[in-house]
Protein backbone atom coordinates (compact mmCIF):
# COMPACT_ATOMS: atom_id res chain seq x y z
CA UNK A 1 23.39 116.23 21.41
CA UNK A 2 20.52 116.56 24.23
CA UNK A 3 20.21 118.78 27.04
CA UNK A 4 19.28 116.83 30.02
CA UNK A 5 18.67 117.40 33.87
CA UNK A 6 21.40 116.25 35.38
CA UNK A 7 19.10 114.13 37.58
CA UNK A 8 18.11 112.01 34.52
CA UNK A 9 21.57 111.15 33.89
CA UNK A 10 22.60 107.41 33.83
CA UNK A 11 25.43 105.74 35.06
CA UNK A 12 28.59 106.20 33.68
CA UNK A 13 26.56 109.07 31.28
CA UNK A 14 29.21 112.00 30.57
CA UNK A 15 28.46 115.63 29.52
CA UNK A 16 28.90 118.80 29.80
CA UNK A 17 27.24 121.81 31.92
CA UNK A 18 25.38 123.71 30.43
CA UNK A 19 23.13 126.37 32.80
CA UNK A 20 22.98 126.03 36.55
CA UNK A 21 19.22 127.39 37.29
CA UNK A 22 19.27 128.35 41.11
CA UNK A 23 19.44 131.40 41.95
CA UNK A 24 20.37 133.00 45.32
CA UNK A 25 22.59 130.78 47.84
CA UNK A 26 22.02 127.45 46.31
CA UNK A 27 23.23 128.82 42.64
CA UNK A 28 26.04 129.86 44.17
CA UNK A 29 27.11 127.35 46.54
CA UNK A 30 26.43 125.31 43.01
CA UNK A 31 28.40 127.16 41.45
CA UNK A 32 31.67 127.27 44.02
CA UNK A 33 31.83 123.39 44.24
CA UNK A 34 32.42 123.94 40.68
CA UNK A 35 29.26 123.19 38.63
CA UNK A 36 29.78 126.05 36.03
CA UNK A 37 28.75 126.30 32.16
CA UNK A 38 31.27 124.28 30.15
CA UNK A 39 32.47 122.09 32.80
CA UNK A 40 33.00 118.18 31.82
CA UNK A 41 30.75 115.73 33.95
CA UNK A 42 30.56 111.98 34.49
CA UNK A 43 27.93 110.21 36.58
CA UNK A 44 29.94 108.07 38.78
CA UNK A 45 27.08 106.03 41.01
CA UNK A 46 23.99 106.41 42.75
CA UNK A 47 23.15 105.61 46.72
CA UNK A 48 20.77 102.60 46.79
CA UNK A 49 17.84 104.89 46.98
CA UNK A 50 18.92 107.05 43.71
CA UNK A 51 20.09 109.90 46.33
CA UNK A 52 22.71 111.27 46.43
CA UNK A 53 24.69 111.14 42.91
CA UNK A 54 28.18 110.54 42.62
CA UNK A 55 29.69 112.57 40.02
CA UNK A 56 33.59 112.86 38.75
CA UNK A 57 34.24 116.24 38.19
CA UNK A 58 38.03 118.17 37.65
CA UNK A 59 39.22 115.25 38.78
CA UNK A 60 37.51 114.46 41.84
CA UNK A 61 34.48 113.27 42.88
CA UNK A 62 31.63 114.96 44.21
CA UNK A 63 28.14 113.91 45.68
CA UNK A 64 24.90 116.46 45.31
CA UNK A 65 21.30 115.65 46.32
CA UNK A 66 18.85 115.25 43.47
CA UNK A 67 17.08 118.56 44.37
CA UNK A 68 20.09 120.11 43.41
CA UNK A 69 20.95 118.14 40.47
CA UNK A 70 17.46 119.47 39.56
CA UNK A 71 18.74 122.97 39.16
CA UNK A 72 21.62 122.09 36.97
CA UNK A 73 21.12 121.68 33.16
CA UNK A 74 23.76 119.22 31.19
CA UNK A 75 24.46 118.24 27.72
CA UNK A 76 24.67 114.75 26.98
CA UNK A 77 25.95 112.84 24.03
């Protein structure tokens, strides 16, 4: 398995979280939409410009801007 940023993630690419790196606010406004270690991932789209990225998470989906996708550290298959 590699570890990946999630921002170099393709579409339809699933894995699994494994660090979130920002600390402070962002980490933890990361962290509350539910981005924590061990948490199953699939990159569900991209906006025509690459930004934001659409990802299905728990069961729902969630956007995040690359910069943050930046911060958060995934393992792929």
């Amino acid at each position: 398995m590699a570890r990946l940023i999630m921002r170099q993630m393709q579409d339809n690419q699933a894995g699994i979280v494994t660090s979130v790196k920002a600390a402070g606010e962002l980490g933890r406004r990361i962290r509350d939409m539910g981005l924590v270690p061990g948490t199953e991932i699939k990159v569900q789209g991209r906006a025509p410009l690459y930004d934001p990225v659409a990802l299905r998470i728990k069961g729902f989906i969630l956007t995040l801007r690359n910069k943050e996708a930046d911060y958060i550290e995934v393992e792929v298959q």
